[in-house]
PDB file of N, CA and C in Angstrom:
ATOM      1  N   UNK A   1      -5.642 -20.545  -0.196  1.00  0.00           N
ATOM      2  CA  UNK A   1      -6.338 -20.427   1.062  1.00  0.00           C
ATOM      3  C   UNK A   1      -5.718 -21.363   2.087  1.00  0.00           C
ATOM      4  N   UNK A   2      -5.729 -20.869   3.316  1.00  0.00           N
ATOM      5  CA  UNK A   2      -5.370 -21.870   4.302  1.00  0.00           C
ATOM      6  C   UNK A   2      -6.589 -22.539   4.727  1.00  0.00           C
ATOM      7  N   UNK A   3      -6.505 -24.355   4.626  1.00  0.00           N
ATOM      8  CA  UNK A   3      -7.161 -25.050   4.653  1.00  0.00           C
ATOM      9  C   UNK A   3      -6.854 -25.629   6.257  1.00  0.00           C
ATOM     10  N   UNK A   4      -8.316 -25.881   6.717  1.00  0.00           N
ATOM     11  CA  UNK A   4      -7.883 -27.148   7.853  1.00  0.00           C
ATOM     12  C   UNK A   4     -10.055 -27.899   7.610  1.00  0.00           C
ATOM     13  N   UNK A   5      -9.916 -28.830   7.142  1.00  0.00           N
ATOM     14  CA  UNK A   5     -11.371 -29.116   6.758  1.00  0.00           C
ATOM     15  C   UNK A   5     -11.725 -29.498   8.026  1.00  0.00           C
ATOM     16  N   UNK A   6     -11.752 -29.342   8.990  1.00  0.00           N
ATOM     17  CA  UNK A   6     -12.707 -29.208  10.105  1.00  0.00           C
ATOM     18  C   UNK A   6     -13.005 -28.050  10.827  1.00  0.00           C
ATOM     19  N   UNK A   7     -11.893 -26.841   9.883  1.00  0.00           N
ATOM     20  CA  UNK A   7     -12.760 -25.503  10.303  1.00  0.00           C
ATOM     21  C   UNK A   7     -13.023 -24.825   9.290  1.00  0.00           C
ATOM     22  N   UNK A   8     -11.959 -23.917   8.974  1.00  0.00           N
ATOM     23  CA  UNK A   8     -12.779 -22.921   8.025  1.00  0.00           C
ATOM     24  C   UNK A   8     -11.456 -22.638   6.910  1.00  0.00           C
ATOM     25  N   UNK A   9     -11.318 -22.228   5.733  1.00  0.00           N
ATOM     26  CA  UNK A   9     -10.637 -21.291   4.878  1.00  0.00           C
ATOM     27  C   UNK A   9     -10.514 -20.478   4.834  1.00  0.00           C
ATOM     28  N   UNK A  10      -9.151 -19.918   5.070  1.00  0.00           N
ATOM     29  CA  UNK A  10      -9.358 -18.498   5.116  1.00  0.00           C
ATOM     30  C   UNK A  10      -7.938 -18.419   3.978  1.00  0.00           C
ATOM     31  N   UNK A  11      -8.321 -16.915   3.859  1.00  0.00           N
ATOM     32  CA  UNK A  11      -7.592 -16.708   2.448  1.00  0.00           C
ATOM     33  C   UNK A  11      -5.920 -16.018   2.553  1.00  0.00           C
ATOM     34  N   UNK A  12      -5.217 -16.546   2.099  1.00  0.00           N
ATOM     35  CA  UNK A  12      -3.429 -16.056   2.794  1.00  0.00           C
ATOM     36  C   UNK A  12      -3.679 -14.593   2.931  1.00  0.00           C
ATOM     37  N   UNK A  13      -3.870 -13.849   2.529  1.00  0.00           N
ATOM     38  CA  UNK A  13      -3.761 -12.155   3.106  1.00  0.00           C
ATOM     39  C   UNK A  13      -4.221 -11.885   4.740  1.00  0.00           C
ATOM     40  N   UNK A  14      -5.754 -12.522   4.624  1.00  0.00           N
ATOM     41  CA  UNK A  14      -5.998 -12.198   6.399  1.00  0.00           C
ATOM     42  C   UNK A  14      -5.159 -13.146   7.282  1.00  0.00           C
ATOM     43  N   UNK A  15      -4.845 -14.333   6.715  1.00  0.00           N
ATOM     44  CA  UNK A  15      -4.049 -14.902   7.847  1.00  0.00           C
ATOM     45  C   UNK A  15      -2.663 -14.377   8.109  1.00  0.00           C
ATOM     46  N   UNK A  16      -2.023 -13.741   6.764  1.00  0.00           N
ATOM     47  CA  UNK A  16      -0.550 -12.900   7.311  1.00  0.00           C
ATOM     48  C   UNK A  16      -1.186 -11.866   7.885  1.00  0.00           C
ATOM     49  N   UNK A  17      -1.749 -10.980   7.591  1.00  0.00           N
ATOM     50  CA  UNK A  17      -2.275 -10.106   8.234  1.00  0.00           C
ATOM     51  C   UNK A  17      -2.688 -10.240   9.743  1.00  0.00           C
ATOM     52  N   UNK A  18      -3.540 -11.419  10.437  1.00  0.00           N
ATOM     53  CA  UNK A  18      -3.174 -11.995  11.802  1.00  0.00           C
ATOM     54  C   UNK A  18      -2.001 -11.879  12.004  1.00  0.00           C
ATOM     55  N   UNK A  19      -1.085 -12.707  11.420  1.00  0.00           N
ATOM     56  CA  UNK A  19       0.275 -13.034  11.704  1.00  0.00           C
ATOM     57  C   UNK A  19       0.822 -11.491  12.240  1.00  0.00           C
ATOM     58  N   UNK A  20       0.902 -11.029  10.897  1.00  0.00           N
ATOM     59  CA  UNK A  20       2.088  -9.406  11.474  1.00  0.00           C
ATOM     60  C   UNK A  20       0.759  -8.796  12.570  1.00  0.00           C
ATOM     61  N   UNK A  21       0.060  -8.813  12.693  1.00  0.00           N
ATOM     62  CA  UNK A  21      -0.661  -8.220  14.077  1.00  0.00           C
ATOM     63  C   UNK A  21      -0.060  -8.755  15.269  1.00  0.00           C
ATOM     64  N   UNK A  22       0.190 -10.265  15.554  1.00  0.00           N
ATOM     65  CA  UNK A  22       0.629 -10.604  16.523  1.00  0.00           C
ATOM     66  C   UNK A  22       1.841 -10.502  16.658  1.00  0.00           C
ATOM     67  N   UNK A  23       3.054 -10.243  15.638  1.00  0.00           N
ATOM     68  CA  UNK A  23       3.988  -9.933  15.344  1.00  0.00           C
ATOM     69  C   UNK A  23       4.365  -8.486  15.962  1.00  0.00           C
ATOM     70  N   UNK A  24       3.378  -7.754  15.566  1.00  0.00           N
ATOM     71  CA  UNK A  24       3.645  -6.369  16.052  1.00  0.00           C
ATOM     72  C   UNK A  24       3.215  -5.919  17.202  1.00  0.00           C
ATOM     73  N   UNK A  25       2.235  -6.875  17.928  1.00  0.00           N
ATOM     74  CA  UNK A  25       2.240  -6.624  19.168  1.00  0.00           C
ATOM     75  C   UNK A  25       2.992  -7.275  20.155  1.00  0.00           C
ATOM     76  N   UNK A  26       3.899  -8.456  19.544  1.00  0.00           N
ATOM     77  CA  UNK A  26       4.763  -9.051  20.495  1.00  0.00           C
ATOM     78  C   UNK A  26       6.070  -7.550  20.652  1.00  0.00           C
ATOM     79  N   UNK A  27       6.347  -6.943  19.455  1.00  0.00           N
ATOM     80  CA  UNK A  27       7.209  -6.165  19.387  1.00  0.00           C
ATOM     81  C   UNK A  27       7.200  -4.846  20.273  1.00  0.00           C
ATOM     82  N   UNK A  28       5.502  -4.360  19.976  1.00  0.00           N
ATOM     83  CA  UNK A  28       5.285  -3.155  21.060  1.00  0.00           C
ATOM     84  C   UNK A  28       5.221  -3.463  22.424  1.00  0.00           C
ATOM     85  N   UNK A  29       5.242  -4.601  22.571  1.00  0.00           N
ATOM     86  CA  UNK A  29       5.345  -5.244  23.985  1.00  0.00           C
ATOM     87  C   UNK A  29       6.294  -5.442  24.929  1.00  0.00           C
ATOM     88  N   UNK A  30       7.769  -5.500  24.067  1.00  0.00           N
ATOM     89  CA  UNK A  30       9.066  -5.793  24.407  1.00  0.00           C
ATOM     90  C   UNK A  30       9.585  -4.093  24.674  1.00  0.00           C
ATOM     91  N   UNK A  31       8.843  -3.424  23.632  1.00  0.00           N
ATOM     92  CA  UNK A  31      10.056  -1.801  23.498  1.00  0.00           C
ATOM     93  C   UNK A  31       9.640  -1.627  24.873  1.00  0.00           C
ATOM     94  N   UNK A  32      10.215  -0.795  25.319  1.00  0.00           N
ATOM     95  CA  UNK A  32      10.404  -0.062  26.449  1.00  0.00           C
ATOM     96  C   UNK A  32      10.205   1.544  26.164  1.00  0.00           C
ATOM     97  N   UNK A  33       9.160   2.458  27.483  1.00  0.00           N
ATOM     98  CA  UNK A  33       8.849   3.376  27.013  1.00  0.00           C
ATOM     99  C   UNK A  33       8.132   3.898  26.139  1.00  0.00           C
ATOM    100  N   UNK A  34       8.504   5.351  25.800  1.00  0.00           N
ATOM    101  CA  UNK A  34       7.731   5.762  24.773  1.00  0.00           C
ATOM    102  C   UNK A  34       8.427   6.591  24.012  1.00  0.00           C
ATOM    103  N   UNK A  35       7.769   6.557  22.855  1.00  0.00           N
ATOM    104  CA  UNK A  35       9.397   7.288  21.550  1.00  0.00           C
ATOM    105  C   UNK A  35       8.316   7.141  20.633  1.00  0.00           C
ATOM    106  N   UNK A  36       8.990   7.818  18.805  1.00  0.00           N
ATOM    107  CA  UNK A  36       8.640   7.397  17.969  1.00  0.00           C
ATOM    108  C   UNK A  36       8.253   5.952  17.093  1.00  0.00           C
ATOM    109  N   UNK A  37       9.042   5.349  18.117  1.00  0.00           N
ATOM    110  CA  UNK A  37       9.186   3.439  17.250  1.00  0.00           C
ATOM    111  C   UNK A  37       7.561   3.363  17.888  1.00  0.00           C
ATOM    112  N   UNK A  38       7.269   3.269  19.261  1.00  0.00           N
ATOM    113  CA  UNK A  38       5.845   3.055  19.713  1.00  0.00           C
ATOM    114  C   UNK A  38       4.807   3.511  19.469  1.00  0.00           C
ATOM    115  N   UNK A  39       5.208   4.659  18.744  1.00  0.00           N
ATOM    116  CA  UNK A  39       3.824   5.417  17.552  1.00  0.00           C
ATOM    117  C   UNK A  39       3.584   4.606  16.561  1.00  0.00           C
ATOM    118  N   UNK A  40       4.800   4.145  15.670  1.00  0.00           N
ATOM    119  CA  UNK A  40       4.782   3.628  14.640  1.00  0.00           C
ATOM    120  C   UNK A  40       3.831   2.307  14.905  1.00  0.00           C
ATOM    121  N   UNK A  41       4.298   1.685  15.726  1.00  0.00           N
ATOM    122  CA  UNK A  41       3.742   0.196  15.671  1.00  0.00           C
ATOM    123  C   UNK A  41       2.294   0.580  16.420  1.00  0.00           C
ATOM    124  N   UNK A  42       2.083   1.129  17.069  1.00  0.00           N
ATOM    125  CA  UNK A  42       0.466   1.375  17.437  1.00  0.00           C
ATOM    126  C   UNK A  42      -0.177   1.753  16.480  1.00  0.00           C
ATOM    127  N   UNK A  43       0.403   2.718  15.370  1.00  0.00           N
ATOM    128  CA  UNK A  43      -0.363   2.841  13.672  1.00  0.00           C
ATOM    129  C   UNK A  43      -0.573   1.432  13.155  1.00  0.00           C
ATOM    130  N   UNK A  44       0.962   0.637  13.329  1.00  0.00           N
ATOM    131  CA  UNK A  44       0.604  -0.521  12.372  1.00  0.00           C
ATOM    132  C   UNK A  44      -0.230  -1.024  12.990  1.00  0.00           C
ATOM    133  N   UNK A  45      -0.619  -1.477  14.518  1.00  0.00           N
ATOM    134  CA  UNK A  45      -1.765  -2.368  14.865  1.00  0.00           C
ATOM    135  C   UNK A  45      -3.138  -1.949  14.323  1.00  0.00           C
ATOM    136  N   UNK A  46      -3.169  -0.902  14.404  1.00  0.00           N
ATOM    137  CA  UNK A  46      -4.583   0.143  14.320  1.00  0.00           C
ATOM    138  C   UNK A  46      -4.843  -0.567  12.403  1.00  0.00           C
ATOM    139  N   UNK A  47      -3.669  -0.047  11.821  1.00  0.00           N
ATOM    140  CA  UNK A  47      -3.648  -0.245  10.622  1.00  0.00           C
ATOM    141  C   UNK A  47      -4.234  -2.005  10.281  1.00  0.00           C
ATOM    142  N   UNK A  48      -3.715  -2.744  10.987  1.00  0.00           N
ATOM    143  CA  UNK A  48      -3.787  -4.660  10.897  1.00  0.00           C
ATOM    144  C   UNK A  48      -5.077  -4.408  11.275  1.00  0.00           C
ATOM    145  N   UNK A  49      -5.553  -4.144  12.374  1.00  0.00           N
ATOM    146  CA  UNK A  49      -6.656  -4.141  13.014  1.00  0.00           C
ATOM    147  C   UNK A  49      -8.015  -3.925  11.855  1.00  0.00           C
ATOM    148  N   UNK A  50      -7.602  -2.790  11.518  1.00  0.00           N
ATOM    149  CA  UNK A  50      -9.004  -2.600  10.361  1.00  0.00           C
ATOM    150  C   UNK A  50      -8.598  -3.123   9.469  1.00  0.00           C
ATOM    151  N   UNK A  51      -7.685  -3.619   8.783  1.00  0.00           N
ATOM    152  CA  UNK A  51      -7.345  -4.718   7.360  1.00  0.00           C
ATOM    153  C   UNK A  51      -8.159  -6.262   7.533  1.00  0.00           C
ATOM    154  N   UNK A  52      -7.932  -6.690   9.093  1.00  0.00           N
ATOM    155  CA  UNK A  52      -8.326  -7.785   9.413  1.00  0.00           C
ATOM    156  C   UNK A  52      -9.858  -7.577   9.828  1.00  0.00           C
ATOM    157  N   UNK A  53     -10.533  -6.889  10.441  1.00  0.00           N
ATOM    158  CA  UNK A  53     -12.053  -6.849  10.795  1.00  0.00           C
ATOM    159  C   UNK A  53     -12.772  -6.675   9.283  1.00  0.00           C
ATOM    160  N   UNK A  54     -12.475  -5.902   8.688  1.00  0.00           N
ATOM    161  CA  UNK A  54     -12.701  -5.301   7.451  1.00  0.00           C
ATOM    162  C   UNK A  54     -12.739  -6.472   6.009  1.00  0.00           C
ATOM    163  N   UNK A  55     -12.304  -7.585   6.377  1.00  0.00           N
ATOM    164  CA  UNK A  55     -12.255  -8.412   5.410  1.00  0.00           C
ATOM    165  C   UNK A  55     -13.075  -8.973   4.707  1.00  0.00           C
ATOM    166  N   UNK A  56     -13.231  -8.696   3.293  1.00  0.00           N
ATOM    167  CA  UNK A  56     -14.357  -9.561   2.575  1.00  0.00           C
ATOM    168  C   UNK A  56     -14.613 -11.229   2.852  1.00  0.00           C
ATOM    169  N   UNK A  57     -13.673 -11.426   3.642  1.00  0.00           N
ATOM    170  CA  UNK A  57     -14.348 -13.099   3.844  1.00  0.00           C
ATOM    171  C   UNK A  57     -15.391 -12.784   5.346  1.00  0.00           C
ATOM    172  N   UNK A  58     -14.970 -11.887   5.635  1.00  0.00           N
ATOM    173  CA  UNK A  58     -16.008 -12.140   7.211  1.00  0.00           C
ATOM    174  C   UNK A  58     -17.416 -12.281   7.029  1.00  0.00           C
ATOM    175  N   UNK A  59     -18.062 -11.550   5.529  1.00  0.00           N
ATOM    176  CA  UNK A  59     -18.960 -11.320   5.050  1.00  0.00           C
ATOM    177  C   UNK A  59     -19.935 -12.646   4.426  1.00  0.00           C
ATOM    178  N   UNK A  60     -18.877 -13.629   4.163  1.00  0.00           N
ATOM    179  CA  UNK A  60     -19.415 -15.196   3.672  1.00  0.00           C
ATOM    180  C   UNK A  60     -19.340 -15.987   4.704  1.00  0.00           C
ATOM    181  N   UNK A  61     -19.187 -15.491   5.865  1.00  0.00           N
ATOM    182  CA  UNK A  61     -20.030 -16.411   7.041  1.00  0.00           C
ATOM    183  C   UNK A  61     -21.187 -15.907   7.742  1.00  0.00           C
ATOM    184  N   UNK A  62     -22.150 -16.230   7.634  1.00  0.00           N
ATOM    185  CA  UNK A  62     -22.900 -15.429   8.342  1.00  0.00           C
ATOM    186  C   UNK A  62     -23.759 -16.418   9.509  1.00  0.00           C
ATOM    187  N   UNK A  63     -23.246 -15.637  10.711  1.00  0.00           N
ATOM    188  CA  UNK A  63     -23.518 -16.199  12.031  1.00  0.00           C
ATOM    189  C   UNK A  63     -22.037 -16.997  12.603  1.00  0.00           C
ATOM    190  N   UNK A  64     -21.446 -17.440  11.481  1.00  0.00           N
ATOM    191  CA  UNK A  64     -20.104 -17.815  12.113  1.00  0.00           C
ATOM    192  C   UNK A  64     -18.865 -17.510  12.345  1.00  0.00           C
ATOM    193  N   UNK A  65     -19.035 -15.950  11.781  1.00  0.00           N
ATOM    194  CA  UNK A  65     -18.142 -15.126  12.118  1.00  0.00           C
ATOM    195  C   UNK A  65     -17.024 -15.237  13.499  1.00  0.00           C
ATOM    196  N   UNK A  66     -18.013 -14.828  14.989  1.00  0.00           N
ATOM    197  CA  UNK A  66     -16.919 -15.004  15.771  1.00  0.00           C
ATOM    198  C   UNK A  66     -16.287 -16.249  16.395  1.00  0.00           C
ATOM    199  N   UNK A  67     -16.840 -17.586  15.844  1.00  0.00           N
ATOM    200  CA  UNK A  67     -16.110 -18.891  15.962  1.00  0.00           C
ATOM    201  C   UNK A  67     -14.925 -18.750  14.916  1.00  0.00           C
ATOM    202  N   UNK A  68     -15.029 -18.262  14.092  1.00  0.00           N
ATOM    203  CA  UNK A  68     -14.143 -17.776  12.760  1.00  0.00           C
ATOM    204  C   UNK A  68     -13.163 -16.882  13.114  1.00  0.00           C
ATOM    205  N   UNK A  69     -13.558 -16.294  13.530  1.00  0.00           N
ATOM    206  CA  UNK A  69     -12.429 -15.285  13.995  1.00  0.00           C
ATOM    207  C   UNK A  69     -11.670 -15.913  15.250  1.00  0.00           C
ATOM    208  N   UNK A  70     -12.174 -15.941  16.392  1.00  0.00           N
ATOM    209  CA  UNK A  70     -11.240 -17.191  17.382  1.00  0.00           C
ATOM    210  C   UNK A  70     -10.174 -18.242  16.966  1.00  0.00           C
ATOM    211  N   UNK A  71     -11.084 -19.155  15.637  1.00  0.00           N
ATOM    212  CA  UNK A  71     -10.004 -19.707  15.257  1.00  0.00           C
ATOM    213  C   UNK A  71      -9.164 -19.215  14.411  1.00  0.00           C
ATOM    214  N   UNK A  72      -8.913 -18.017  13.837  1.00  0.00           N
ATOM    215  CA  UNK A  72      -7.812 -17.199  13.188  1.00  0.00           C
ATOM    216  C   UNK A  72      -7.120 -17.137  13.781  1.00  0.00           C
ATOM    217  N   UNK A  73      -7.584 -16.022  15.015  1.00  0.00           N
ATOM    218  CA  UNK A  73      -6.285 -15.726  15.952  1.00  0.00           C
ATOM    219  C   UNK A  73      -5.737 -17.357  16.483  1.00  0.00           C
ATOM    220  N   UNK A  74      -6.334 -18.321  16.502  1.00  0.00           N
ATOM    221  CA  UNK A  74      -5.652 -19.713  17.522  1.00  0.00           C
ATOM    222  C   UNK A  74      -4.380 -20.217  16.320  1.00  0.00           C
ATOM    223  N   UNK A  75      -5.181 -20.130  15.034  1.00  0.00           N
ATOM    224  CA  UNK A  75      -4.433 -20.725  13.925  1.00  0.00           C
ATOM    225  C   UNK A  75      -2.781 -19.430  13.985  1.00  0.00           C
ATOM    226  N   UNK A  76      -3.061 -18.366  13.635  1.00  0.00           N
ATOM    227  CA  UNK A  76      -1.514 -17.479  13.473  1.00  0.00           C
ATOM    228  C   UNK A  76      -1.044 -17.139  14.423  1.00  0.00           C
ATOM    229  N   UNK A  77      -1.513 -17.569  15.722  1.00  0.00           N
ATOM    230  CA  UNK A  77      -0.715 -17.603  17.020  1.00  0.00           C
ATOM    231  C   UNK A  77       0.072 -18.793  16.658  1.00  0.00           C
ATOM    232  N   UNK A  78      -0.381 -20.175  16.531  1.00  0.00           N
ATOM    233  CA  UNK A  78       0.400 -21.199  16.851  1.00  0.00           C
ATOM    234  C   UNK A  78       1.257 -21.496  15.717  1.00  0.00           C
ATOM    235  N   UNK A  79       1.001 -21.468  14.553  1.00  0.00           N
ATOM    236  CA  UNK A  79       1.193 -21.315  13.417  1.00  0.00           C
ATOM    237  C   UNK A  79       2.219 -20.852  12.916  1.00  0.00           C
ATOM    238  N   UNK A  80       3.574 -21.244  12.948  1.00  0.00           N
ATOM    239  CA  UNK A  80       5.152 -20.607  12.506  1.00  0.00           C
ATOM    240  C   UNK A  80       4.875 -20.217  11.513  1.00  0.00           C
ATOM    241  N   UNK A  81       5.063 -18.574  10.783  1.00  0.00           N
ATOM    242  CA  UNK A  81       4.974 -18.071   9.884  1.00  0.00           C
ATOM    243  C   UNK A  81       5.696 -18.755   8.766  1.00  0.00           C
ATOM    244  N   UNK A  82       5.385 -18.585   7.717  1.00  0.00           N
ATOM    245  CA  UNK A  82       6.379 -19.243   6.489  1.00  0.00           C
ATOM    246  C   UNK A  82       7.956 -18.357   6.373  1.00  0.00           C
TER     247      UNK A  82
END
């Protein structure tokens, strides 16, 4: 689990899973136009998107969910992937 004891644990799958979300939207961000590559990666977001909302840890906070989630996205934004 990724630890920071003044917030929360979260478990390595949803935090790569953040990660390649922001990953893949830095990417659909850069292409230019519209083509097959910009289908693809709008599946994968769609795809990250419900992997990450969908997560059995969201379920063991209850009420602290969207402080939890804020700090996900703050943590695999800033956070150099491994």
């Amino acid at each position: 689990m990724c630890q920071n004891p003044a917030m929360h644990d979260f478990p390595e799958d949803l935090v790569q899973a953040q990660r390649d979300w922001y990953a893949t939207y830095r990417e659909l961000a850069a292409s230019a136009g519209t083509g097959s590559r910009t289908t693809v990666l709008r599946r994968r977001l769609v795809r990250l998107s419900v992997r990450i909302s969908a997560h059995p840890y969201w379920a063991s906070l209850p009420g602290g969910a969207p402080a939890a989630r804020m700090h996900l996205k703050e943590l695999s934004w800033t956070e150099p992937a491994p």
